[in-house]
N, C-alpha and C. Protein backbone atom coordinates (compact mmCIF):
# COMPACT_ATOMS: atom_id res chain seq x y z
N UNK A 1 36.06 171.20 -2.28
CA UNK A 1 36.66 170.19 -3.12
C UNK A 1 38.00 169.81 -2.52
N UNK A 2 38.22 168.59 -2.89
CA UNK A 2 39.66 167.79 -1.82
C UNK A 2 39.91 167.31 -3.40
N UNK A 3 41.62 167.50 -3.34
CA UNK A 3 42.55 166.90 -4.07
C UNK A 3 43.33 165.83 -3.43
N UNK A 4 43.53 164.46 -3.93
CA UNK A 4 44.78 164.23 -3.04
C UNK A 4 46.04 164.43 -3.86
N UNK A 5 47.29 164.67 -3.44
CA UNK A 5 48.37 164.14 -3.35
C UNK A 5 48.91 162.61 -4.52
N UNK A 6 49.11 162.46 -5.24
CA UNK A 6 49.54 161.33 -6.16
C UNK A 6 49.92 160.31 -5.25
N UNK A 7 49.02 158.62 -5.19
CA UNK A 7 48.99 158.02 -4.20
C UNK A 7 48.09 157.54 -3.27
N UNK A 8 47.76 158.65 -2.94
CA UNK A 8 46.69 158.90 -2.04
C UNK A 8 45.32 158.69 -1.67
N UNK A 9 44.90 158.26 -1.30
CA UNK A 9 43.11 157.99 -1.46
C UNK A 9 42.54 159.20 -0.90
N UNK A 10 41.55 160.28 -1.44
CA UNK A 10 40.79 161.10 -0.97
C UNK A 10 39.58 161.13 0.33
N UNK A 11 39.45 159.77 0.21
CA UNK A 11 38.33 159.12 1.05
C UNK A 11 38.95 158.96 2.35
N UNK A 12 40.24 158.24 2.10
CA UNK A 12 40.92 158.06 3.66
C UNK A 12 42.21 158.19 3.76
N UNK A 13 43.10 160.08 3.60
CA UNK A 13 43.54 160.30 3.81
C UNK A 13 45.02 160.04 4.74
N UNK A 14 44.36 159.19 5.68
CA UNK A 14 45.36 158.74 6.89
C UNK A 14 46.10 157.12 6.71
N UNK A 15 45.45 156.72 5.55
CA UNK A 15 45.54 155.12 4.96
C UNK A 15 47.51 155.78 3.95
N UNK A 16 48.16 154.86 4.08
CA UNK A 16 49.97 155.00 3.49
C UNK A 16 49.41 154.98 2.45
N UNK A 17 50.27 155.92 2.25
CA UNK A 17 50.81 156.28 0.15
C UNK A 17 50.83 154.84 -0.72
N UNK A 18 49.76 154.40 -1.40
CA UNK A 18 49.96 153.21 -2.98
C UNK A 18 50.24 153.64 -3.72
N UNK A 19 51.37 152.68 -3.75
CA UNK A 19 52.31 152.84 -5.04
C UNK A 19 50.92 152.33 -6.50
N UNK A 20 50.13 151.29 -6.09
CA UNK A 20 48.84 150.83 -6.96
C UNK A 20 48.37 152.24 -7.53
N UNK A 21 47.88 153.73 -7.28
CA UNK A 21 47.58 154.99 -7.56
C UNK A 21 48.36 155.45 -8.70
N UNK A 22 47.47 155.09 -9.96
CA UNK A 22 47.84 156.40 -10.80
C UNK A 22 48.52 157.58 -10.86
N UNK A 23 50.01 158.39 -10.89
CA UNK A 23 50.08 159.25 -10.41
C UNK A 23 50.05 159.91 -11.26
N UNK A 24 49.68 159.93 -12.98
CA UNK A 24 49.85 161.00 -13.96
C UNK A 24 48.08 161.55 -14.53
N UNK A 25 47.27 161.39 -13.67
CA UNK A 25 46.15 162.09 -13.86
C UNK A 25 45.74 163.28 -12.30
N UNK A 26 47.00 163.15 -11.34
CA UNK A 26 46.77 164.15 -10.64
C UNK A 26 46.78 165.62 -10.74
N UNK A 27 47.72 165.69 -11.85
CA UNK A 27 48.19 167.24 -12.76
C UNK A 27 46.75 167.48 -13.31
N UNK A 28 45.88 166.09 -13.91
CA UNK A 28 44.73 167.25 -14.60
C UNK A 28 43.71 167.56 -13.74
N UNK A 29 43.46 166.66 -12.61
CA UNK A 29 42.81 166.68 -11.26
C UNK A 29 42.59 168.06 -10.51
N UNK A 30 44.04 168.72 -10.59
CA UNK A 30 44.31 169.56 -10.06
C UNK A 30 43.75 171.05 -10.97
N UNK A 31 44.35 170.74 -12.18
CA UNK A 31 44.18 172.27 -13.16
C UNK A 31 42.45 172.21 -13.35
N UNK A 32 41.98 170.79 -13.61
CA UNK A 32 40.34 170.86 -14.20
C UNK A 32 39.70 171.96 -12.66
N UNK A 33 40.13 171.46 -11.69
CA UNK A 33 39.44 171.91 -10.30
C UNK A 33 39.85 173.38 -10.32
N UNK A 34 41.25 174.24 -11.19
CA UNK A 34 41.24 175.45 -10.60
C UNK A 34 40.87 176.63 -12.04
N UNK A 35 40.46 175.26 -12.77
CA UNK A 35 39.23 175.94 -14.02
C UNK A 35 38.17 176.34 -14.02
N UNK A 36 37.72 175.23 -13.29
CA UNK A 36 36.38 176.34 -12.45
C UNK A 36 35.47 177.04 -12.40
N UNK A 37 36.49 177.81 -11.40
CA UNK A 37 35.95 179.51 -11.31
C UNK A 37 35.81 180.30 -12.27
N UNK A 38 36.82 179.89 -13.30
CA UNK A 38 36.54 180.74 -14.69
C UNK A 38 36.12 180.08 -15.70
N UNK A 39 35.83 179.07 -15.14
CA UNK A 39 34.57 178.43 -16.24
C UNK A 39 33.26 179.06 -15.93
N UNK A 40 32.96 179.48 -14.94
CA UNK A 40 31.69 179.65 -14.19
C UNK A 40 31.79 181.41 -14.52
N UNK A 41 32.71 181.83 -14.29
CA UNK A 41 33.30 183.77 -14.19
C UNK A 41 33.27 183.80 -15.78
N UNK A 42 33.18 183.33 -17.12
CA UNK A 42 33.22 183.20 -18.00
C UNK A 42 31.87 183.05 -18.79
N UNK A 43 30.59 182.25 -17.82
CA UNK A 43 29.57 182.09 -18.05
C UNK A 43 28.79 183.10 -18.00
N UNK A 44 29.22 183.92 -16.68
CA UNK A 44 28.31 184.97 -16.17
C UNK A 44 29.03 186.41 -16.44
N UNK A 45 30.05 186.19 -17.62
CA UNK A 45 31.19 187.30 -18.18
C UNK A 45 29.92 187.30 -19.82
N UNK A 46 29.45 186.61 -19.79
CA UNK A 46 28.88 186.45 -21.00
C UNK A 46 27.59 187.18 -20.89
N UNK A 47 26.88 186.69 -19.32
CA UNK A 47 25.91 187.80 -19.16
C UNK A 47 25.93 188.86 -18.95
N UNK A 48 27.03 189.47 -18.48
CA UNK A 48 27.18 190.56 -18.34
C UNK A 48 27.76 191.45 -19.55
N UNK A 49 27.93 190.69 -19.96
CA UNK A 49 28.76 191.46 -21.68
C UNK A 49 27.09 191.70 -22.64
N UNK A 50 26.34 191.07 -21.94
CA UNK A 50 25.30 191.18 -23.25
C UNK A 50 24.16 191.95 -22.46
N UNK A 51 24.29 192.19 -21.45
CA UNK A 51 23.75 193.07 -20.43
C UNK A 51 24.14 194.53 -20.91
N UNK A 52 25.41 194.78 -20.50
CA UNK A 52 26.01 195.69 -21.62
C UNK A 52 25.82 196.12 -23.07
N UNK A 53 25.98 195.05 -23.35
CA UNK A 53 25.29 195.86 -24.94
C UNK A 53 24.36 196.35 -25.42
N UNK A 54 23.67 195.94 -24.39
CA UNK A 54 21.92 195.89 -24.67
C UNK A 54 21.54 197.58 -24.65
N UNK A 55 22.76 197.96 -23.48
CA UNK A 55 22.52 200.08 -23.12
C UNK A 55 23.52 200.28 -24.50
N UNK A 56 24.10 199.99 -25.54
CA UNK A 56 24.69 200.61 -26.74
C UNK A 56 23.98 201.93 -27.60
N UNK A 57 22.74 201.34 -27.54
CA UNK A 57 21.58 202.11 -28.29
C UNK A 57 21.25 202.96 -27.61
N UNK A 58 20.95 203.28 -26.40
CA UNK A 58 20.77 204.08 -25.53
C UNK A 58 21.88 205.37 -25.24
N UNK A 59 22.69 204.53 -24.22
CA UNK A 59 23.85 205.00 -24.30
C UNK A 59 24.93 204.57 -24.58
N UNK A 60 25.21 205.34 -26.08
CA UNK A 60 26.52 204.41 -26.08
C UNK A 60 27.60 204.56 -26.27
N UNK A 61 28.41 205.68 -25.42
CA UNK A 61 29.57 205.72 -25.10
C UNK A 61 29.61 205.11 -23.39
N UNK A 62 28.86 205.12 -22.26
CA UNK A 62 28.67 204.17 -21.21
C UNK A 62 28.30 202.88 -21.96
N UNK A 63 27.63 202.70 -23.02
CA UNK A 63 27.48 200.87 -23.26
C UNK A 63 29.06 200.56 -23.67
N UNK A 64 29.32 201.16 -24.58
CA UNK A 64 30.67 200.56 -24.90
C UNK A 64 32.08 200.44 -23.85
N UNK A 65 32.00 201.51 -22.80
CA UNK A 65 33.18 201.40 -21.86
C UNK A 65 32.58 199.95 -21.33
N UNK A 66 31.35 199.89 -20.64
CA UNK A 66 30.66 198.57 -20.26
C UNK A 66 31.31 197.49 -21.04
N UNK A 67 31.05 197.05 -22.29
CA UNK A 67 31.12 196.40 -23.45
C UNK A 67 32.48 196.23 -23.19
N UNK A 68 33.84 197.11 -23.19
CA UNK A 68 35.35 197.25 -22.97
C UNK A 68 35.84 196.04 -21.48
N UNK A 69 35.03 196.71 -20.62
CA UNK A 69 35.48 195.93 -19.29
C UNK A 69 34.78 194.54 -19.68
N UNK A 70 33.70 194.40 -19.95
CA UNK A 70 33.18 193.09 -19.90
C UNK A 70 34.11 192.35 -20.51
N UNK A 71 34.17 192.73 -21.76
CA UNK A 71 34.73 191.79 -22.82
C UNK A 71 36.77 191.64 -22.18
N UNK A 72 37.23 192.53 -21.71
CA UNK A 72 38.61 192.26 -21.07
C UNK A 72 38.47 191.65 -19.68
N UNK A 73 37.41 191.62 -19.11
CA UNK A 73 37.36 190.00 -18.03
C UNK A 73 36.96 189.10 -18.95
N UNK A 74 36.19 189.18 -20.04
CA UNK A 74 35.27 187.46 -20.50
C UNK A 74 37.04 186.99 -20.94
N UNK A 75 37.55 187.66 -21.83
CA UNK A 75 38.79 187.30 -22.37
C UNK A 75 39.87 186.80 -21.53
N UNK A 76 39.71 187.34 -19.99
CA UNK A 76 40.73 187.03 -19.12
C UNK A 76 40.44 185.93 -19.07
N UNK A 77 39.03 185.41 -18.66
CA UNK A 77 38.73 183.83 -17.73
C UNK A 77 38.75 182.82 -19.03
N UNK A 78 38.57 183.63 -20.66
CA UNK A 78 38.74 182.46 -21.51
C UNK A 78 39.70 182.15 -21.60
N UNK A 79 41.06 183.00 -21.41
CA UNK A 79 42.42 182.15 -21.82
C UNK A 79 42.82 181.78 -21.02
N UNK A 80 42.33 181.71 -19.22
CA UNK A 80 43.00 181.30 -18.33
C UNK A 80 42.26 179.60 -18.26
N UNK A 81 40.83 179.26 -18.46
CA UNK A 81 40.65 178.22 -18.96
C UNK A 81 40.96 177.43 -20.01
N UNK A 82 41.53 178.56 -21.03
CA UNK A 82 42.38 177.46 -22.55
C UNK A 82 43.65 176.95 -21.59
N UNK A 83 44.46 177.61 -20.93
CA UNK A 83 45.60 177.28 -20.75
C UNK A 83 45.35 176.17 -19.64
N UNK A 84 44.82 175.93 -18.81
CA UNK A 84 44.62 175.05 -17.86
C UNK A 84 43.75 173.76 -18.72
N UNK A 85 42.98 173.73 -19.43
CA UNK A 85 42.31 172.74 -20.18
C UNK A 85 43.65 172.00 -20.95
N UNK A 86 44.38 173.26 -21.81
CA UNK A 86 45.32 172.40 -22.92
C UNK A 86 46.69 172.06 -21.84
N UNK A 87 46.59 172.41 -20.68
CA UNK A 87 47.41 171.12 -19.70
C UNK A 87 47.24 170.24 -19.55
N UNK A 88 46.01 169.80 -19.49
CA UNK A 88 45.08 168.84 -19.25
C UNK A 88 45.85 167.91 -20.21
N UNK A 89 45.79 168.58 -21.84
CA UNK A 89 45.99 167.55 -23.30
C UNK A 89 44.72 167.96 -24.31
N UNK A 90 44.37 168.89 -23.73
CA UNK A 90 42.99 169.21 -24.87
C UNK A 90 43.12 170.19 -25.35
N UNK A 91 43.44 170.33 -26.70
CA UNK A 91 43.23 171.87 -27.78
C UNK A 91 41.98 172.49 -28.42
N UNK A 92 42.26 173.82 -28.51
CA UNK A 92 41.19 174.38 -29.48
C UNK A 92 42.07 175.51 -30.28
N UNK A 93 41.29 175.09 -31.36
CA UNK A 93 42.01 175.76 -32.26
C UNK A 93 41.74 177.54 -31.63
N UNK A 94 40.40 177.98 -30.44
CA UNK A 94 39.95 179.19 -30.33
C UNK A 94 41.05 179.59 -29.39
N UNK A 95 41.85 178.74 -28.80
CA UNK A 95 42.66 179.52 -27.20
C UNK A 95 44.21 180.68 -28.16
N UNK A 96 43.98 180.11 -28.96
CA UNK A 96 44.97 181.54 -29.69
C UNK A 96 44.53 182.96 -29.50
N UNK A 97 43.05 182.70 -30.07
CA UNK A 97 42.20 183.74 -30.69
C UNK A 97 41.64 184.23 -29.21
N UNK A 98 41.96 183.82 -27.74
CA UNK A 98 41.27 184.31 -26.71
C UNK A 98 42.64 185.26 -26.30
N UNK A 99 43.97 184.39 -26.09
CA UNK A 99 44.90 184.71 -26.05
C UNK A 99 45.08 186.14 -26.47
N UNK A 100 45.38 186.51 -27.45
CA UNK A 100 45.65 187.77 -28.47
C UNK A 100 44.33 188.51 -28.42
N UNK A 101 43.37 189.01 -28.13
CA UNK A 101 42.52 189.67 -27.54
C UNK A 101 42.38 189.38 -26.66
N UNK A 102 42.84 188.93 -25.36
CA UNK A 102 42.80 189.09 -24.18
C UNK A 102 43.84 190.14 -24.14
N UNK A 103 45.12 189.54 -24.73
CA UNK A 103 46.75 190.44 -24.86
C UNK A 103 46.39 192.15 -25.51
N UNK A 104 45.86 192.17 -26.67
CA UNK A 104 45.01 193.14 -27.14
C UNK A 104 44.07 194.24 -26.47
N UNK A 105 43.32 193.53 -25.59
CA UNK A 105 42.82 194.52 -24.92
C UNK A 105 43.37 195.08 -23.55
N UNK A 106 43.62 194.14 -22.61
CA UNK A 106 44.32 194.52 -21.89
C UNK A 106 45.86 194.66 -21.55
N UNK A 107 46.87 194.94 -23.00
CA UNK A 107 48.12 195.38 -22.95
C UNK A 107 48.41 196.05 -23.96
N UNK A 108 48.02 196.04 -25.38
CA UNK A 108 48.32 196.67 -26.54
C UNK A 108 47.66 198.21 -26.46
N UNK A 109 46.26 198.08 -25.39
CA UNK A 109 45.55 199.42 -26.01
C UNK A 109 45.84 200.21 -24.65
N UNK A 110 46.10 199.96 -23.74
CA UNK A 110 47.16 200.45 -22.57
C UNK A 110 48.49 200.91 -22.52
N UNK A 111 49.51 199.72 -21.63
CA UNK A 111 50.45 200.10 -21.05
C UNK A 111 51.33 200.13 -22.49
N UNK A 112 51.60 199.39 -23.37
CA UNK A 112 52.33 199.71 -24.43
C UNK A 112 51.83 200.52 -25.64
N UNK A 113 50.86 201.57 -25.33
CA UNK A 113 50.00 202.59 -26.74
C UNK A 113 51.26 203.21 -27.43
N UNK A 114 52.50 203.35 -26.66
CA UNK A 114 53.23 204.47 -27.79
C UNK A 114 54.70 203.23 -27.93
N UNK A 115 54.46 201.60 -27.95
CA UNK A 115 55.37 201.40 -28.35
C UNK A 115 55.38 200.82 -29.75
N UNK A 116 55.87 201.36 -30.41
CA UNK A 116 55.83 200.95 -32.11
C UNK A 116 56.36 199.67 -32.09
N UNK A 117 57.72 199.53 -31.59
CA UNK A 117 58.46 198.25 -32.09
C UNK A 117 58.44 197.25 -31.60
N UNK A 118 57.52 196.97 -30.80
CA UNK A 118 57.38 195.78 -29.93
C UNK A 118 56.43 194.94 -31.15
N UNK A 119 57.38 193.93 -31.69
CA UNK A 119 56.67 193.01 -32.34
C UNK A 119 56.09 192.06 -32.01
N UNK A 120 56.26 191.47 -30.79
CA UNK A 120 54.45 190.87 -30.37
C UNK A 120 53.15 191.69 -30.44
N UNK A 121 53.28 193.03 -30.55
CA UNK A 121 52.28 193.55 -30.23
C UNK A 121 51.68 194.11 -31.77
N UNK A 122 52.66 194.15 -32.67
CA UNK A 122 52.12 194.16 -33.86
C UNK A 122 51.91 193.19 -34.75
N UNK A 123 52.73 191.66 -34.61
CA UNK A 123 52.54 190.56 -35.05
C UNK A 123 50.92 190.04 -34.68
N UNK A 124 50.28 190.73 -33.32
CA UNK A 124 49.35 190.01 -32.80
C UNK A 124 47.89 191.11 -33.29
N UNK A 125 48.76 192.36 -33.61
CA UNK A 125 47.61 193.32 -34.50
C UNK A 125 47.42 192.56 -36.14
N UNK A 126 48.25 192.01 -36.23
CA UNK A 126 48.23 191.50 -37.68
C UNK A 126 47.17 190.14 -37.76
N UNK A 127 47.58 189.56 -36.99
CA UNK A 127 46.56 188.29 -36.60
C UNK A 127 45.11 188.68 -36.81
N UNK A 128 44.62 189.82 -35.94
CA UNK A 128 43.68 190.24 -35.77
C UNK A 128 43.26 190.99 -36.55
N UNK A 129 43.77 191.24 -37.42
CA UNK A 129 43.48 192.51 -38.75
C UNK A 129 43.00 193.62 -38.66
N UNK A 130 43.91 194.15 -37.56
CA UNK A 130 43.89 195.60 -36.87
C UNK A 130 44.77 196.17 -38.33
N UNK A 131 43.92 197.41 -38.47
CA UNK A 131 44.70 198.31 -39.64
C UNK A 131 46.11 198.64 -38.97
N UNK A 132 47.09 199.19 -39.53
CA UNK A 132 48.40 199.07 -39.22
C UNK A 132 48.88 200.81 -38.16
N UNK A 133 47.45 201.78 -38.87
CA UNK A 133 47.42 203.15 -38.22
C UNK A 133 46.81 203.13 -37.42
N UNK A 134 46.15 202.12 -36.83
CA UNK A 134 45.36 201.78 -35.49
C UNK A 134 46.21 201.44 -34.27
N UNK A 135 45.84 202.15 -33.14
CA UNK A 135 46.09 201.69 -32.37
C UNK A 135 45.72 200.48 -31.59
N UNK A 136 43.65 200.72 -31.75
CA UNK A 136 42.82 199.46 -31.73
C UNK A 136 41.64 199.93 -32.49
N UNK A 137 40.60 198.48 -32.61
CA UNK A 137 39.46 198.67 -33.31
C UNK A 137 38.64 198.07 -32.47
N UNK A 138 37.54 197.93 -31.63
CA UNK A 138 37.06 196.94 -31.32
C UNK A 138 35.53 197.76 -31.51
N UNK A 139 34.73 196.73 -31.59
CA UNK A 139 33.53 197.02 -32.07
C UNK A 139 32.61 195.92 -31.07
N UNK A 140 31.36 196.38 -30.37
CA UNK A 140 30.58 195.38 -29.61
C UNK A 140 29.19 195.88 -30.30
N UNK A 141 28.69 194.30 -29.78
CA UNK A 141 26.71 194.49 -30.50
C UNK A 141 27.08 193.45 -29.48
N UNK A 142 25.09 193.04 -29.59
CA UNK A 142 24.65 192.05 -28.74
C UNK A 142 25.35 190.66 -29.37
N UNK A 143 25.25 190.30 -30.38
CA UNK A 143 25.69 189.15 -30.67
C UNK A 143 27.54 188.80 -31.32
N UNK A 144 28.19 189.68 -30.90
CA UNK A 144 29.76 189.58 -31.10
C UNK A 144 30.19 190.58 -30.66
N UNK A 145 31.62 190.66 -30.86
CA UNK A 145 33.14 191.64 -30.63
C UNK A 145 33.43 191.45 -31.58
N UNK A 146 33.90 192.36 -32.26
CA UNK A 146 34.66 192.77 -33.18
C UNK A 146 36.07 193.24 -33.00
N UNK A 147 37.21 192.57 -33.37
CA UNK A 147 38.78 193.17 -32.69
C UNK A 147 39.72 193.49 -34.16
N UNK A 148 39.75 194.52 -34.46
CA UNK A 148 40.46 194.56 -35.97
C UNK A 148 39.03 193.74 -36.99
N UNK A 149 39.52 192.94 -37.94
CA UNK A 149 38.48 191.92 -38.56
C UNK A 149 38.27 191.10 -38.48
N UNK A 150 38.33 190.37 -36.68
CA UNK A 150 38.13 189.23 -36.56
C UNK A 150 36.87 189.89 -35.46
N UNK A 151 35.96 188.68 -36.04
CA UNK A 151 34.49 189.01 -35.31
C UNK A 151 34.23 187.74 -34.45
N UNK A 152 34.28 187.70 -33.37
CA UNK A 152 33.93 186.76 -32.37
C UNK A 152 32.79 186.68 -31.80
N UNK A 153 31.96 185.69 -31.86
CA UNK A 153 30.08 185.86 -32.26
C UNK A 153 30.16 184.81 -30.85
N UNK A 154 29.31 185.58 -29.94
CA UNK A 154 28.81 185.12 -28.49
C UNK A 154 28.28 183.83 -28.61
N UNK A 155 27.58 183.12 -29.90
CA UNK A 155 27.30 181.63 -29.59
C UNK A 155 28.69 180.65 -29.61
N UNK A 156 29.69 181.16 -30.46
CA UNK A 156 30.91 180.98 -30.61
C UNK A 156 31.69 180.81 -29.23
N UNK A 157 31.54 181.91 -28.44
CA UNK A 157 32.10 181.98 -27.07
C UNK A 157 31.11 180.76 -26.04
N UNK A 158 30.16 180.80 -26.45
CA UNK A 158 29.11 179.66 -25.75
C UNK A 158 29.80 178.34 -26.03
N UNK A 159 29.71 178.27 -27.21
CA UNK A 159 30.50 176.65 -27.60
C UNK A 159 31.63 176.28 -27.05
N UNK A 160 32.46 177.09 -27.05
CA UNK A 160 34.09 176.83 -26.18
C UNK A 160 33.66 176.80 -24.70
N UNK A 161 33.00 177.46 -24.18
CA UNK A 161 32.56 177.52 -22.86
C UNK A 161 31.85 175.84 -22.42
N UNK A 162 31.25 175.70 -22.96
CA UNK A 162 30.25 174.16 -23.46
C UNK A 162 31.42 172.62 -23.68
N UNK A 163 32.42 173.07 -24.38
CA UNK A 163 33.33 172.40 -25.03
C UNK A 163 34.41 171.94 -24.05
N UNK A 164 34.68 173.27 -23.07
CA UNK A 164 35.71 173.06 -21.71
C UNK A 164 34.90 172.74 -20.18
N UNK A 165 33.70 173.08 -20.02
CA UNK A 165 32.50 172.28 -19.40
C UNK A 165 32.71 170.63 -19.37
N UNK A 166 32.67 170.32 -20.70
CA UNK A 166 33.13 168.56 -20.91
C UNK A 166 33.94 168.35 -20.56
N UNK A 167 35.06 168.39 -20.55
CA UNK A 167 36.43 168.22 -20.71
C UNK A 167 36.32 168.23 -18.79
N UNK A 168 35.93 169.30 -18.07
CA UNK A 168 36.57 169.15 -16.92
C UNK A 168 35.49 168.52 -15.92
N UNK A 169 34.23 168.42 -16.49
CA UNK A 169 33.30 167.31 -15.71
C UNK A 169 33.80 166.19 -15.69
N UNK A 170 34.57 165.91 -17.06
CA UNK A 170 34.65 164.06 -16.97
C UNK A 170 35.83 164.21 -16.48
N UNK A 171 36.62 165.36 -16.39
CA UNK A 171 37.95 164.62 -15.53
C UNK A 171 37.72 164.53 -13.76
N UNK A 172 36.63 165.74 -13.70
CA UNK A 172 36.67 165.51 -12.48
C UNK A 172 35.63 164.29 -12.22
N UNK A 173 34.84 164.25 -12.74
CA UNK A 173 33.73 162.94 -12.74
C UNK A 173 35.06 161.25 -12.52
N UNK A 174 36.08 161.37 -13.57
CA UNK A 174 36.94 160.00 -13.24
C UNK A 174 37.71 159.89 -12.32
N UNK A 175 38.15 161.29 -11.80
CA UNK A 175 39.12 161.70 -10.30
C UNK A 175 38.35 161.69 -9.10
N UNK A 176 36.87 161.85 -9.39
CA UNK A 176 36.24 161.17 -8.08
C UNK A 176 35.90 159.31 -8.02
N UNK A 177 35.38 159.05 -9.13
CA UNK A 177 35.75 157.87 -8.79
C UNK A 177 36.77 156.81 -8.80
N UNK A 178 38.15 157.47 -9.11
CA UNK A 178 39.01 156.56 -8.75
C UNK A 178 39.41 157.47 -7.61
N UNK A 179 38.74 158.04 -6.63
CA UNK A 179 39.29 158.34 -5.42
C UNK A 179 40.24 159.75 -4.89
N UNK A 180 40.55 160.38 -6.64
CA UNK A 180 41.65 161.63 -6.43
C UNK A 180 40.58 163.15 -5.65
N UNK A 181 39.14 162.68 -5.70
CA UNK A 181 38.91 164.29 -5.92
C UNK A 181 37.50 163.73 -5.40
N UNK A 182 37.48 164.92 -4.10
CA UNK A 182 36.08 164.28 -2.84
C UNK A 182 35.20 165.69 -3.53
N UNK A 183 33.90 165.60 -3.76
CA UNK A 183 33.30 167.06 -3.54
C UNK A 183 32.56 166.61 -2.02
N UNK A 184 32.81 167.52 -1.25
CA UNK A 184 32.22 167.55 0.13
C UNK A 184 31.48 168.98 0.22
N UNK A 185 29.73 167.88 0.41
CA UNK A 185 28.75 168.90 0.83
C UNK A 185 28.44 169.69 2.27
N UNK A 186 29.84 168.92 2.97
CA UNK A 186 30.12 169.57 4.26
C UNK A 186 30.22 170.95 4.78
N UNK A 187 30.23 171.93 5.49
CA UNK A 187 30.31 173.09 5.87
C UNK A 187 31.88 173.23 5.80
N UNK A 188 32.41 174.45 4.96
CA UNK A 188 33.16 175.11 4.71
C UNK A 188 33.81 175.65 6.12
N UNK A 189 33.30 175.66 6.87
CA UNK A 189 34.81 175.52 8.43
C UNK A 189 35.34 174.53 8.95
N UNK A 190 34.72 173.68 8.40
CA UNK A 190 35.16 172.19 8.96
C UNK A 190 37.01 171.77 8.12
């Protein structure tokens, strides 16, 4: 994938900078293209999270560590796509709720376990309706996470996934045809 430069034509690079070029849709040009990967790492965070759950019944202190890692990458690539989408100009009311269990799992039930007074970290247990003598709660099945009493149901995670899918096809779909954004089926050494 080729970005240009604000100005620029993608097609013919070596042609002078137009001032005629749009230059305030290059910012979303840029973030939709490095969404991506974790649009895609998010898709297959989903298969693997339900891959995981599936050994719960079996085994399930290995399903649930499974279930732990899955769900603290699916959470990584969801809030790193909320935040690059709502650059873009597009909200969801869910990029809070990826946010604070992303923050949740991979910082509250870790590196800060013995700090009491850090009030992000209990303002964001409160959100989540983590009991207050908890350190964490999280609960996995095939069809949700459970974080404190907020239950986050995998078709739920499908829809936002589905929802930021749109959002960065059509930007990149209008940044190729006004020229910002080449996909080249060319060989990758070139």
């Amino acid at each position: 994938m080729k970005i240009s430069k604000p100005g620029f034509d993608v097609l013919n690079l070596d042609k002078e900078k137009s001032p005629n070029k749009p230059k305030e849709n290059t910012l979303s040009n840029l973030l939709s293209s490095l969404a991506l990967p974790y649009l895609l790492g998010a898709k297959a965070q989903v298969q693997r999270y339900k891959a995981a759950a599936i050994t719960l019944e079996r085994k399930t202190t290995l399903g649930t560590l499974a279930c732990l890692h899955e769900a603290s990458t699916l959470f990584e690539d969801l809030n790193t796509i909320a935040k690059y989408v709502e650059m873009c100009g597009h909200k969801n009311d869910l990029n809070s709720l990826w946010l604070d269990v992303r923050n949740h799992i991979r910082h509250d039930v870790r590196e800060e376990y013995d700090n009491e007074s850090d009030s992000r970290k209990n303002k964001r247990a409160e959100r989540l309706g983590l009991h207050p003598n908890l350190q964490t709660s999280i609960g996995f099945d095939l069809n949700g996470i459970k974080v404190g009493e907020t239950l986050i149901e995998i078709d739920q995670i499908n829809e936002y996934i589905s929802w930021a899918e749109n959002i960065i096809a059509n930007i990149l779909s209008k940044a190729e045809k006004d020229g910002f954004v080449k996909r080249d089926s060319a060989n990758i050494s070139k």
